[in-house]
C-alpha atoms as a PDB file:
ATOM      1  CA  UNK A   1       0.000   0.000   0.000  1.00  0.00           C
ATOM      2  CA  UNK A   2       1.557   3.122  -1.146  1.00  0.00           C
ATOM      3  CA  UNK A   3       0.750   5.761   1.913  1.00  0.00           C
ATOM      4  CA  UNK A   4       2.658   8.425   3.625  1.00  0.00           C
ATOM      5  CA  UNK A   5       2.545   9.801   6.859  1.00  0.00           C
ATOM      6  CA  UNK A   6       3.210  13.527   6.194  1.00  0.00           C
ATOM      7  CA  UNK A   7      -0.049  15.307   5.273  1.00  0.00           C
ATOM      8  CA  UNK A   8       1.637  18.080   3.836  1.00  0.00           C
ATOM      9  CA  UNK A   9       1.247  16.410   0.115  1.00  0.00           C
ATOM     10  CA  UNK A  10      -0.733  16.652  -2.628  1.00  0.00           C
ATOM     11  CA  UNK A  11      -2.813  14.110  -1.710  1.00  0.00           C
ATOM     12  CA  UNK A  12      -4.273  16.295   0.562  1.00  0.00           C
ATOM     13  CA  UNK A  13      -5.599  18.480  -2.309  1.00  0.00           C
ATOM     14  CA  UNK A  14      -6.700  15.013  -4.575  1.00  0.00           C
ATOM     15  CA  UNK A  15      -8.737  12.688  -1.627  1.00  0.00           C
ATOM     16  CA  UNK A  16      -6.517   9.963  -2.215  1.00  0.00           C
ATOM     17  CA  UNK A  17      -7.310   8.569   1.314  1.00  0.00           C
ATOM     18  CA  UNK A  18     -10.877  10.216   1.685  1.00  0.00           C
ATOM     19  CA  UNK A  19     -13.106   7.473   1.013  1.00  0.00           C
ATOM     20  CA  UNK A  20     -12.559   3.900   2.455  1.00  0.00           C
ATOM     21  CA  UNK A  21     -11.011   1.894  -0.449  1.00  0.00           C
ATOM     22  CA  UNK A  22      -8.709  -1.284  -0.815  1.00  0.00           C
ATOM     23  CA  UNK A  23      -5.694   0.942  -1.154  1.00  0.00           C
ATOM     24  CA  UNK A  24      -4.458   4.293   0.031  1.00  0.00           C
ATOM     25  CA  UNK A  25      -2.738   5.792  -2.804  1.00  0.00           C
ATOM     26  CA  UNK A  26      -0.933   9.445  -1.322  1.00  0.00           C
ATOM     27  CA  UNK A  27       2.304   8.496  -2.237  1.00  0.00           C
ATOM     28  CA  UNK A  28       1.358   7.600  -5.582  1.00  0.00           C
ATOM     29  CA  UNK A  29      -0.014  11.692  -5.728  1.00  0.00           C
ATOM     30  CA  UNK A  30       3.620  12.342  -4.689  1.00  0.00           C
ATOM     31  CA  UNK A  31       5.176  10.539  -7.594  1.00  0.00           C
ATOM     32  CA  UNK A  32       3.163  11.528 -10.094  1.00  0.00           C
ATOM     33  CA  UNK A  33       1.953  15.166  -9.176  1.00  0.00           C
ATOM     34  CA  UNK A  34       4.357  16.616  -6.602  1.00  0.00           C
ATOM     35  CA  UNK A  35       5.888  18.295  -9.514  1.00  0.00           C
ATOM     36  CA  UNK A  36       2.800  20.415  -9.534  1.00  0.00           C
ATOM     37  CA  UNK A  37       4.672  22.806  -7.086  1.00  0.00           C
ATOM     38  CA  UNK A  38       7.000  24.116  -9.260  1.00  0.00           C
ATOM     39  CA  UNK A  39       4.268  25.951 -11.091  1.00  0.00           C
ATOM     40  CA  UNK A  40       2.668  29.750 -10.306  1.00  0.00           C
ATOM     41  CA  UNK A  41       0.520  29.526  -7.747  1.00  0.00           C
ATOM     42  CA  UNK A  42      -2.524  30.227 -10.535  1.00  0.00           C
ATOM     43  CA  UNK A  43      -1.064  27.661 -12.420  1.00  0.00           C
ATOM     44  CA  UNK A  44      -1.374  25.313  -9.463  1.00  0.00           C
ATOM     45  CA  UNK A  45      -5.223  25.804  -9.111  1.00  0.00           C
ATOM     46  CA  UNK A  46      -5.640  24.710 -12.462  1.00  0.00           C
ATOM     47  CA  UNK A  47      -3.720  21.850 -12.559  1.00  0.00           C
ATOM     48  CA  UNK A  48      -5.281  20.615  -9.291  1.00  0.00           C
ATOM     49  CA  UNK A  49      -8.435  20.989 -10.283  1.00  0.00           C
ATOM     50  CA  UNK A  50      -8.286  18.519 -13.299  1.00  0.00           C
ATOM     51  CA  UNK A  51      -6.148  15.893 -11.318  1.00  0.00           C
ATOM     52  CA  UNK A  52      -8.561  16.585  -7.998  1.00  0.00           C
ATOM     53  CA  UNK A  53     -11.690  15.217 -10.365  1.00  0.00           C
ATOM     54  CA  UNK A  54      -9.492  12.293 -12.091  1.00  0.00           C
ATOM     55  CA  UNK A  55      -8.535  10.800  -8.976  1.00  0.00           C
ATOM     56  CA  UNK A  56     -11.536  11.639  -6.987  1.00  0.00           C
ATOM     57  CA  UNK A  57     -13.504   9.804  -9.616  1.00  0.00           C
ATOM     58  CA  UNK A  58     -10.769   7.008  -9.898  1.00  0.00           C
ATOM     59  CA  UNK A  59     -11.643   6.799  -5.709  1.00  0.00           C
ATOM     60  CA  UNK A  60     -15.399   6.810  -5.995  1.00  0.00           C
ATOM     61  CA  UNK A  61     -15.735   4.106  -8.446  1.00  0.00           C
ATOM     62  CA  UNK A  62     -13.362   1.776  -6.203  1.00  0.00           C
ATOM     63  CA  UNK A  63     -15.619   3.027  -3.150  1.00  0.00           C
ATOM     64  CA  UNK A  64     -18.967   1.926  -5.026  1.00  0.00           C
ATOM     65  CA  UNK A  65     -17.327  -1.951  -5.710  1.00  0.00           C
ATOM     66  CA  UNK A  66     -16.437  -2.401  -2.250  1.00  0.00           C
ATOM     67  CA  UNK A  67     -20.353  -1.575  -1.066  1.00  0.00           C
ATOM     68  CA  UNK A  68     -23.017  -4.261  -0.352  1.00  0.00           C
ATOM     69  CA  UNK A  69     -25.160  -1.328   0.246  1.00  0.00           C
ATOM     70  CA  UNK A  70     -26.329   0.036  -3.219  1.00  0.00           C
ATOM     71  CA  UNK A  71     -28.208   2.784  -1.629  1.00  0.00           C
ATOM     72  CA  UNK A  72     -24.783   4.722  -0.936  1.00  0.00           C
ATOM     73  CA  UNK A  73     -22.669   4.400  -4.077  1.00  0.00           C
ATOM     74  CA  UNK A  74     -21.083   7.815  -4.924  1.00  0.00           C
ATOM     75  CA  UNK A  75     -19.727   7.139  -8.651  1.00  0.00           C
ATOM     76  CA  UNK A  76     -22.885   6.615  -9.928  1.00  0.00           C
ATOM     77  CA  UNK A  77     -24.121   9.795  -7.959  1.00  0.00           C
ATOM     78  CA  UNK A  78     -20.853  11.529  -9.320  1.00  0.00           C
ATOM     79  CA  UNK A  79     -22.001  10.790 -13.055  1.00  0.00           C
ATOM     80  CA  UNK A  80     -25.061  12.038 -12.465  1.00  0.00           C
ATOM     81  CA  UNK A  81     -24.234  15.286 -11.551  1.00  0.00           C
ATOM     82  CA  UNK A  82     -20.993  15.826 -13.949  1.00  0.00           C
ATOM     83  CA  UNK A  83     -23.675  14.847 -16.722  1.00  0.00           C
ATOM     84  CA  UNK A  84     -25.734  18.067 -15.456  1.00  0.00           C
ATOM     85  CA  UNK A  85     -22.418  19.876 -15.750  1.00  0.00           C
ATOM     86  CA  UNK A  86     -22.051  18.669 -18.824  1.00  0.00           C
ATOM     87  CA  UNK A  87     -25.228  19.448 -20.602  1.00  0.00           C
ATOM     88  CA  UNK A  88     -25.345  22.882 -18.594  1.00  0.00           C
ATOM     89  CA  UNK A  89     -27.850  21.944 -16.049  1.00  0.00           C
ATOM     90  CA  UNK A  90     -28.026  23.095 -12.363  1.00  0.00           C
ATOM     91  CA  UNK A  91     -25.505  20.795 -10.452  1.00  0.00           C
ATOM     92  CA  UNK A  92     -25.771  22.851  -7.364  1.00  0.00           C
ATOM     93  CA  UNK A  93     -26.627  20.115  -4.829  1.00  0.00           C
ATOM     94  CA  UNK A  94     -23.521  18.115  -5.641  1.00  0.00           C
ATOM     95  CA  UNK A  95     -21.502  17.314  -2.748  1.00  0.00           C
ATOM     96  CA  UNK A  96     -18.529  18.034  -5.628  1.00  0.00           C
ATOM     97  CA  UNK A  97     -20.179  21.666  -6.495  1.00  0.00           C
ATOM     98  CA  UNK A  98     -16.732  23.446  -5.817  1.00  0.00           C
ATOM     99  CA  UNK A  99     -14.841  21.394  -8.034  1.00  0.00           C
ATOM    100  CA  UNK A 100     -17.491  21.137 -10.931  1.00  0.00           C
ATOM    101  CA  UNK A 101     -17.637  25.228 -10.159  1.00  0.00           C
ATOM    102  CA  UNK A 102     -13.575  25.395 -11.210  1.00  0.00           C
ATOM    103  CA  UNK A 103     -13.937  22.984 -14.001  1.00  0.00           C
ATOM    104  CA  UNK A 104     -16.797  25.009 -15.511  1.00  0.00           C
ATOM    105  CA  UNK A 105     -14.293  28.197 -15.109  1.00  0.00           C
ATOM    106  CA  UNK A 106     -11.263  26.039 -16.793  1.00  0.00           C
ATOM    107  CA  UNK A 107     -13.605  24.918 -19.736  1.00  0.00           C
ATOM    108  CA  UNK A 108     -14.545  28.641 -20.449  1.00  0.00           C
ATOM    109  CA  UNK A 109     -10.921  30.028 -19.558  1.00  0.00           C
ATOM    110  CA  UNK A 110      -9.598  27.846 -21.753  1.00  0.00           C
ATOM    111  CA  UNK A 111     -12.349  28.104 -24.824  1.00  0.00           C
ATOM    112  CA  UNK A 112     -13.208  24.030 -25.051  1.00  0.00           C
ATOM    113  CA  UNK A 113     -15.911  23.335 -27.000  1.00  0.00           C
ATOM    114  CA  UNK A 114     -17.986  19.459 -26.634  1.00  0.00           C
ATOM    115  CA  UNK A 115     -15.653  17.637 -28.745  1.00  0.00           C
ATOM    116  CA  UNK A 116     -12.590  18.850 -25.927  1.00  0.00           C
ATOM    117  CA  UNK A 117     -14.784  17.766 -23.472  1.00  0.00           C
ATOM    118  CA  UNK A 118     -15.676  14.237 -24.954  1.00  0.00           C
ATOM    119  CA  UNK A 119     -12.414  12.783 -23.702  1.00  0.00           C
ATOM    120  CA  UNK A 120     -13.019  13.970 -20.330  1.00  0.00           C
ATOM    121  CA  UNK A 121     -16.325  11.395 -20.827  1.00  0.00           C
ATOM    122  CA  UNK A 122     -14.469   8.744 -22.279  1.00  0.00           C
ATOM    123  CA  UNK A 123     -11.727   9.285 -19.218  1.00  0.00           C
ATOM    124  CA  UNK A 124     -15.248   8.278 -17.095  1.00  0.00           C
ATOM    125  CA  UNK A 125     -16.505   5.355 -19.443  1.00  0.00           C
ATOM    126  CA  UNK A 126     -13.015   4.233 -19.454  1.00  0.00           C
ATOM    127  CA  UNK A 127     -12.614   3.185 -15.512  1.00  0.00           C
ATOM    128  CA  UNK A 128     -15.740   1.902 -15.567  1.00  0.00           C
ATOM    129  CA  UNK A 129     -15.048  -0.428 -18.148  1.00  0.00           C
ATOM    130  CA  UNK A 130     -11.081  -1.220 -17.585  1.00  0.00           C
ATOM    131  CA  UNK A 131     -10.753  -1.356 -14.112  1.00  0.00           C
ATOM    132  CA  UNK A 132     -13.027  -4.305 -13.204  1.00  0.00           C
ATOM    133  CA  UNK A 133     -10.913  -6.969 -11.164  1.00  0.00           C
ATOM    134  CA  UNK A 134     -10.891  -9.945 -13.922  1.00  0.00           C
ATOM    135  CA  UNK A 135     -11.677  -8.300 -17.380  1.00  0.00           C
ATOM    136  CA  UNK A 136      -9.626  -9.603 -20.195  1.00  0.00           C
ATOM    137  CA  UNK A 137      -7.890  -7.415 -22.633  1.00  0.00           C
ATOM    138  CA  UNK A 138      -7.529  -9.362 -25.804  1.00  0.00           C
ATOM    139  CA  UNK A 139      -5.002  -8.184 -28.346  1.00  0.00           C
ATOM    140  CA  UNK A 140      -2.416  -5.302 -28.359  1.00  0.00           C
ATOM    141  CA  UNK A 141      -4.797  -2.730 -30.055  1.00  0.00           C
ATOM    142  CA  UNK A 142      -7.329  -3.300 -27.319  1.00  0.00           C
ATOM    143  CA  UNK A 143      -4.626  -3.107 -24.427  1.00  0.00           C
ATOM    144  CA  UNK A 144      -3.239   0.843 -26.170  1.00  0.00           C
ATOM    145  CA  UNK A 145      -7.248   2.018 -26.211  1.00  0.00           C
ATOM    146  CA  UNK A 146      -7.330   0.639 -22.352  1.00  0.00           C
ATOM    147  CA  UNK A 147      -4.128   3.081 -21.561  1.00  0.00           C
ATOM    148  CA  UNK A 148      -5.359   5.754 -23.713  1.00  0.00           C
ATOM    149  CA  UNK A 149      -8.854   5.698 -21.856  1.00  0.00           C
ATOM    150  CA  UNK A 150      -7.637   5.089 -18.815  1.00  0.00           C
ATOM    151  CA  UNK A 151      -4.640   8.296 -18.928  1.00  0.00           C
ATOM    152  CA  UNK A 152      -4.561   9.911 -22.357  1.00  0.00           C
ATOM    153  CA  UNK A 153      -7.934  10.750 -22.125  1.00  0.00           C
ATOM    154  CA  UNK A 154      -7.179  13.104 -19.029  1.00  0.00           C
ATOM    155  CA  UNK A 155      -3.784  14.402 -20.588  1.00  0.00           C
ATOM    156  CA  UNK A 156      -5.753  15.913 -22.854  1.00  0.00           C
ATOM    157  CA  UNK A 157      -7.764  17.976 -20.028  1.00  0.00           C
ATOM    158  CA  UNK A 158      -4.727  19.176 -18.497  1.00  0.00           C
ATOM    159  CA  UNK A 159      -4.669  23.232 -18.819  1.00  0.00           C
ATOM    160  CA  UNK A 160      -3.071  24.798 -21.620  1.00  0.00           C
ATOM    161  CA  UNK A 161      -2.387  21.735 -23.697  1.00  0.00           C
ATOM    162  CA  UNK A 162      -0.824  22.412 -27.096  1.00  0.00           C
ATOM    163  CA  UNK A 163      -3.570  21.894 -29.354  1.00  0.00           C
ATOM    164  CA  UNK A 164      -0.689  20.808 -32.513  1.00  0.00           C
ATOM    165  CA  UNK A 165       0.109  18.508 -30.140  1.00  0.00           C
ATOM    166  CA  UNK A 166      -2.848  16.359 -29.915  1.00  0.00           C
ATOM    167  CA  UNK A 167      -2.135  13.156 -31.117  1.00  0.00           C
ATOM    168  CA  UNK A 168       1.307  13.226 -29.331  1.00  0.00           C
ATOM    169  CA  UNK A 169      -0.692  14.335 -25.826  1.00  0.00           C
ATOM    170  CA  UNK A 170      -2.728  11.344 -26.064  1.00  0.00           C
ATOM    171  CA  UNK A 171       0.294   8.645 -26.046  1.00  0.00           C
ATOM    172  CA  UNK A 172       1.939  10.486 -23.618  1.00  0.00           C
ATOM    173  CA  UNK A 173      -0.459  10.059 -21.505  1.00  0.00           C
ATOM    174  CA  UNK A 174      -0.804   6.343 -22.687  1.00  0.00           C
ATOM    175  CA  UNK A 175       3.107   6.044 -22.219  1.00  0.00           C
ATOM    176  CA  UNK A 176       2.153   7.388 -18.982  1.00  0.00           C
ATOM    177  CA  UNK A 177      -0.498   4.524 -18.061  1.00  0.00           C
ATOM    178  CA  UNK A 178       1.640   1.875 -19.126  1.00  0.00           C
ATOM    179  CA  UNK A 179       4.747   2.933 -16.174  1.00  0.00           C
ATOM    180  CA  UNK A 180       1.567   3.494 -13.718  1.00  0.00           C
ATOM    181  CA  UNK A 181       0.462   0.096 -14.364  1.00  0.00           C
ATOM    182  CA  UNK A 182       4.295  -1.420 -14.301  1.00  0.00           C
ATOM    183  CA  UNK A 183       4.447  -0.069 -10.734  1.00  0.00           C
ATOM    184  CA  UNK A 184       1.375  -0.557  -9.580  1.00  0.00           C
ATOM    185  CA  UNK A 185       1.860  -4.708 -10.768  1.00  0.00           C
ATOM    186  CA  UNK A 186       1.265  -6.109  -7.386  1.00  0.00           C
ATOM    187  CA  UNK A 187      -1.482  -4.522  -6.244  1.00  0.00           C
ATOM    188  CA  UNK A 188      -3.183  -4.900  -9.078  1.00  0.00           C
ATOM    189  CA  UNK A 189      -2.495  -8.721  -8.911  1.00  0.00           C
ATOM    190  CA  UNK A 190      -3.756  -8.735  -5.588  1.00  0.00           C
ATOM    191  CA  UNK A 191      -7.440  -7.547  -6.755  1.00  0.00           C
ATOM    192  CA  UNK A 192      -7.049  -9.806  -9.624  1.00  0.00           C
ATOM    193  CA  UNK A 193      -6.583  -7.143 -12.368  1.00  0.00           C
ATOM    194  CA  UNK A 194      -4.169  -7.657 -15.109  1.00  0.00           C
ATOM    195  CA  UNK A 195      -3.769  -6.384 -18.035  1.00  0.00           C
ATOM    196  CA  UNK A 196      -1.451  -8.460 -20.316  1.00  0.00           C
ATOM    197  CA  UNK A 197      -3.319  -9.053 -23.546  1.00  0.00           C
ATOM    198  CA  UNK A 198      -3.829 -12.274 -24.201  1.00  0.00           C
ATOM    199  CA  UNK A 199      -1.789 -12.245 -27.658  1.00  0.00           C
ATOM    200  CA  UNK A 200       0.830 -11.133 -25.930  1.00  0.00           C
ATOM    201  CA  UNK A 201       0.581 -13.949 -22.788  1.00  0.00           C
ATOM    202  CA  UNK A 202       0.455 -16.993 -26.015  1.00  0.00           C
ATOM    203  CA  UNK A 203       3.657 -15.169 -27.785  1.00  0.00           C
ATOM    204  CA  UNK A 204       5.651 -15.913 -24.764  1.00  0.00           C
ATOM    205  CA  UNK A 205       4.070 -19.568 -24.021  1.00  0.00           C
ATOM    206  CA  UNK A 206       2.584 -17.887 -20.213  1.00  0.00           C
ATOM    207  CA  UNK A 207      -1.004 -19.134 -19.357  1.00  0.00           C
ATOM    208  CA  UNK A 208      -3.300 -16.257 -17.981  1.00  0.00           C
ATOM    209  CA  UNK A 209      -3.630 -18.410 -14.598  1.00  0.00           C
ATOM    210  CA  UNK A 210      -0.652 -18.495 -14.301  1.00  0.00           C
ATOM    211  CA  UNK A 211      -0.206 -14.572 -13.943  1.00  0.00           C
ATOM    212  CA  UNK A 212      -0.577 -14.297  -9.827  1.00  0.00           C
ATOM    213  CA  UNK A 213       2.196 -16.651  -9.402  1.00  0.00           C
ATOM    214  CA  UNK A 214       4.935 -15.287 -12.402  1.00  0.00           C
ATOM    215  CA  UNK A 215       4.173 -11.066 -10.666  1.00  0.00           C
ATOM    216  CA  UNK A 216       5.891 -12.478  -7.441  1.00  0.00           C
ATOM    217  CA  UNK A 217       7.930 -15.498  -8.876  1.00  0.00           C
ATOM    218  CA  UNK A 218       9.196 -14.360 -12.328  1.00  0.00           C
ATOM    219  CA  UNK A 219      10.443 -16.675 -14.589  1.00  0.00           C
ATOM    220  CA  UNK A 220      12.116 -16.264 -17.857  1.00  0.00           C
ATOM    221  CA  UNK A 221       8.949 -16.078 -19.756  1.00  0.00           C
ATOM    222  CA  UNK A 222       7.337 -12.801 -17.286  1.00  0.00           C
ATOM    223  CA  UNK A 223      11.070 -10.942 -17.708  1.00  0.00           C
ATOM    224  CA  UNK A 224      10.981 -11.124 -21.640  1.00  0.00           C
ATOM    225  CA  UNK A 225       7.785 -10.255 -22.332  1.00  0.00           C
ATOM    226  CA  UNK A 226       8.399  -7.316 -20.005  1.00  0.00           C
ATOM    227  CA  UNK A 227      11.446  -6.457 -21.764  1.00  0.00           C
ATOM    228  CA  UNK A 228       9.438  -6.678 -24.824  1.00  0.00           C
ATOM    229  CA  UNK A 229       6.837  -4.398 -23.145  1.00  0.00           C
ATOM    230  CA  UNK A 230       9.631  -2.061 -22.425  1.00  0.00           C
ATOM    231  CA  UNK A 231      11.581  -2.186 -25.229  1.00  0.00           C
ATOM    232  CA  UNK A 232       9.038  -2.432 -28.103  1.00  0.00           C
ATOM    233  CA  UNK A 233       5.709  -0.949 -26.744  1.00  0.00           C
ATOM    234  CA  UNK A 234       7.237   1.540 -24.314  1.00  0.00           C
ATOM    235  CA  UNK A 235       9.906   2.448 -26.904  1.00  0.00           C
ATOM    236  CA  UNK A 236       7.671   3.072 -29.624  1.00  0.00           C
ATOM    237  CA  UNK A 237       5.511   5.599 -27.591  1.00  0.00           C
ATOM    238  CA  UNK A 238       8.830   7.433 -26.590  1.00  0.00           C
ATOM    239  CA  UNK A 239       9.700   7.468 -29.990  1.00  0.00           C
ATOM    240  CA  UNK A 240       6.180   8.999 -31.090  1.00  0.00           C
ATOM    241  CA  UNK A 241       6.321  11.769 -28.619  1.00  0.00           C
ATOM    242  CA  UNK A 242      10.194  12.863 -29.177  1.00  0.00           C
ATOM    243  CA  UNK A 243       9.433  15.830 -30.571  1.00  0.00           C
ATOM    244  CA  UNK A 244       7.009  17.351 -28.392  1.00  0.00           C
ATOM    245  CA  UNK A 245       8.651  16.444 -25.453  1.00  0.00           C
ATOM    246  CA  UNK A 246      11.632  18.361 -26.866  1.00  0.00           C
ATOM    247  CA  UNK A 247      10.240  21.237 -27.857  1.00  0.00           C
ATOM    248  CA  UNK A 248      11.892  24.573 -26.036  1.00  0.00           C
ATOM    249  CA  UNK A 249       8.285  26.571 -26.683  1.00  0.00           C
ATOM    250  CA  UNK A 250       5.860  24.001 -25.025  1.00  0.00           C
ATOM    251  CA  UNK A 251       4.177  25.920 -22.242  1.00  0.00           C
ATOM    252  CA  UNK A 252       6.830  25.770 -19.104  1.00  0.00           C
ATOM    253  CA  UNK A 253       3.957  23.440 -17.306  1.00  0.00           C
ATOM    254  CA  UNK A 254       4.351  21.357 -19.857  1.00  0.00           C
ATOM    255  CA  UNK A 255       8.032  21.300 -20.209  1.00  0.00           C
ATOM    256  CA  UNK A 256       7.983  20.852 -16.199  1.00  0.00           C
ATOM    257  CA  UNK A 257       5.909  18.096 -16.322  1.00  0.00           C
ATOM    258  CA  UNK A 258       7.171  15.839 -18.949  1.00  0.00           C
ATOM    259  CA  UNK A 259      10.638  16.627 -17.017  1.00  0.00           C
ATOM    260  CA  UNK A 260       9.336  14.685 -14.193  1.00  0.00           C
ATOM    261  CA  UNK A 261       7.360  12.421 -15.683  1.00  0.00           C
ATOM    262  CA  UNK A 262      10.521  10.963 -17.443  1.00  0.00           C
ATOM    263  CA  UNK A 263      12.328  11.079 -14.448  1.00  0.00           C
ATOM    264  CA  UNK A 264       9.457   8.553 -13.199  1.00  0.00           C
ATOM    265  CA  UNK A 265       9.374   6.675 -15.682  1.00  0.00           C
ATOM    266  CA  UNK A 266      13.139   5.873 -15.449  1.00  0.00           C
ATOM    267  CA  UNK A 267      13.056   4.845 -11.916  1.00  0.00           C
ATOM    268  CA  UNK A 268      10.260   2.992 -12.145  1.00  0.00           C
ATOM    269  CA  UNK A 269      11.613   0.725 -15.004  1.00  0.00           C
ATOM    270  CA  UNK A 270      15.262   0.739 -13.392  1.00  0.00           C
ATOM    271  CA  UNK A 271      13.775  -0.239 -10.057  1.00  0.00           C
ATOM    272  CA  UNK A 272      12.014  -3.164 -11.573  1.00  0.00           C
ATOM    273  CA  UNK A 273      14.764  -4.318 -13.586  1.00  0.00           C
ATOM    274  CA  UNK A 274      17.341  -4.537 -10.381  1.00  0.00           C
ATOM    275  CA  UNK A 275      14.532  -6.720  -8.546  1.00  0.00           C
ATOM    276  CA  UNK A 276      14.037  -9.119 -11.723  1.00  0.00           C
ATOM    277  CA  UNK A 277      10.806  -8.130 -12.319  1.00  0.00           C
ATOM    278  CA  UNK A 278       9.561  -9.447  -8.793  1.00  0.00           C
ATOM    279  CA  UNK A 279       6.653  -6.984  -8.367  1.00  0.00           C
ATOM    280  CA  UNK A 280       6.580  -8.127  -4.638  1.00  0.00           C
ATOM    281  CA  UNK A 281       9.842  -7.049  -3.892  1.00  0.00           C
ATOM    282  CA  UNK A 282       9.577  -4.088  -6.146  1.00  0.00           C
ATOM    283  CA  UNK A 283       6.586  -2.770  -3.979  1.00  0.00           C
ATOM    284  CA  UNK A 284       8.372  -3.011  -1.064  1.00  0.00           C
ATOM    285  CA  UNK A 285      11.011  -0.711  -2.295  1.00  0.00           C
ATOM    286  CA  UNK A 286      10.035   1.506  -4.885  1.00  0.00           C
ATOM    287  CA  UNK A 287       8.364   3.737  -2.449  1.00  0.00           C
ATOM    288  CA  UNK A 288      11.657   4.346  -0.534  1.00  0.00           C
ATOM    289  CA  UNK A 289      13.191   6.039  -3.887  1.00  0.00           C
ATOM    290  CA  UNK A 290      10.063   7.987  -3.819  1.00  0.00           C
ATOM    291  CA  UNK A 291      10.324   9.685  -0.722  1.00  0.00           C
ATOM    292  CA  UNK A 292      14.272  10.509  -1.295  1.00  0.00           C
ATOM    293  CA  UNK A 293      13.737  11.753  -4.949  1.00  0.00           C
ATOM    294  CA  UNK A 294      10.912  14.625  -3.552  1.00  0.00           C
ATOM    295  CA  UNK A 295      12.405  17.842  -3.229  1.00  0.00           C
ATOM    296  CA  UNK A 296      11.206  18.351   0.624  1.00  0.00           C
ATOM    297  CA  UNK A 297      10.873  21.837  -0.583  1.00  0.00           C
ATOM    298  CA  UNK A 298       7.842  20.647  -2.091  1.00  0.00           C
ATOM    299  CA  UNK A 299       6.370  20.146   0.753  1.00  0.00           C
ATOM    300  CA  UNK A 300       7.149  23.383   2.296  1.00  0.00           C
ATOM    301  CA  UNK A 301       5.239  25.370  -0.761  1.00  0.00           C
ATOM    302  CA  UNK A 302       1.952  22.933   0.594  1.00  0.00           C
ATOM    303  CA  UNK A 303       2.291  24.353   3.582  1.00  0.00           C
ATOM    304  CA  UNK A 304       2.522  27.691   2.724  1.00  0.00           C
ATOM    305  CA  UNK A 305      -0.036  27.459  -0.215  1.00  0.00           C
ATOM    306  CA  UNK A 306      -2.385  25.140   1.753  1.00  0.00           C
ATOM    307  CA  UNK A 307      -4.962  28.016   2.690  1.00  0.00           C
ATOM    308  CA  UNK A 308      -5.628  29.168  -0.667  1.00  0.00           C
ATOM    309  CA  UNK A 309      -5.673  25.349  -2.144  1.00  0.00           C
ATOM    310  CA  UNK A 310      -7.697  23.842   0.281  1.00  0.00           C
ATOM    311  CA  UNK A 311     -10.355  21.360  -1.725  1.00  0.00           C
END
């Protein structure tokens, strides 16, 4: 369980640890968001609205499986009012009014029209339908829509997106799915949710049963077909958005955050490598290279900023 005791974070700002889930996932804020900091404070409000409503949805649906009770699910309650958002209507008496308030501001600050605001939908649709414990991802094609839906949907709502660089936005922010999913192996395991395709599980001879035992005993089979992951899938996405991510007149959010989220993506994959692909073992110290990598100035901009933040 990735968790952190200091509440100065971001996670704060997100709900990570608001609603009663399987997993308390703060310190997964801090290595994908803590970045965030760096930015103008009005920069910051922006950017913590969008990731605020991906992860608080993200929370809600996990929330609503845990629940014998169907009388108290919140995602479904959450659709219901972001579709009044959506189509204009009054959303008012949404526990979420604040945030839907901001994201109404962001869509007109930033001019979207419905089409910008169709992958924020499919961002929705997407959790639903790839984040059930058992579903089965069938071919490579299918497993690149699941990241997309699941993270280049939402790269697209982050403010001030280059609008040449659509195409290029959307597979970094599948590029950025598959490293989320790489680290987050073992947990995932443990809720029974893998997403291997099943092309890919024949071409290296590995039955899908067989999937909770290779995560924490690897074999030769699990470590090439995650080199070939790495190497083939990953590499091909890095080689699709090479040159965006080095362009000197992105926006400096931009430039700021694909700085760190390359920096991630490099310790996660050299983290997994020096523990053989164990995801086990990697969980157990991944999170240590976490806490020494954040700038513990970071934190001290929370405090200071925490006031005018507060969610």
């Amino acid at each position: 369980m990735a968790s952190d005791e200091n509440t100065d974070t971001i996670s704060d700002y997100l709900e990570s640890s608001k609603f009663y889930t399987q997993t308390d996932d703060s310190l997964k804020d801090e290595d994908n968001a803590a970045w965030i900091m760096e930015l103008p404070e009005y920069e910051i409000k922006k950017w913590v609205s969008v990731l605020h409503w991906v992860r608080l949805a993200d929370r809600l649906l996990e929330w609503d499986r845990l629940q014998m009770d169907k009388s108290v699910l919140k995602f479904s309650k959450f659709l219901m009012n972001w579709k009044n958002l959506r189509i204009g209507e009054n959303f008012a008496d949404s526990e979420h009014a604040k945030l839907f308030e901001e994201l109404s501001f962001l869509w007109k600050d930033q001019s979207l029209n419905n089409e910008d605001l169709e992958v924020w939908d499919l961002y929705l649709e997407s959790l639903e339908l790839y984040t059930r414990p058992g579903i089965v991802i069938h071919d490579m094609q299918e497993y690149e829509t699941a990241l997309y839906g699941l993270s280049g949907t939402f790269f697209l709502a982050f403010p001030e997106g280059p609008r040449k660089y659509k195409k290029e936005i959307g597979v970094l922010g599948t590029l950025d799915q598959f490293y989320n999913n790489l680290r987050d192996l073992y947990e995932d395991s443990v809720r029974g949710l893998y997403y291997f395709p099943e092309t890919l599980l024949e071409q290296f001879g590995i039955k899908r049963g067989e999937l909770s035992r290779l995560v924490v005993e690897p074999d030769e089979r699990f470590v090439r077909m995650n080199e070939f992951l790495l190497e083939s899938f990953a590499g091909k996405l890095k080689a699709s958005v090479a040159h965006m991510v080095t362009d000197e007149n992105l926006p400096a959010s931009w430039q700021i955050m694909i700085k760190n989220n390359f920096k991630r993506y490099a310790r996660i994959e050299n983290v997994f490598r020096k523990v053989g692909y164990n995801s086990l073992e990697f969980s157990m110290v991944y999170w240590d290279h976490v806490r020494v990598d954040i700038d513990p100035k970071i934190r001290e901009k929370f405090r200071n900023f925490k006031s005018t933040l507060k969610i």
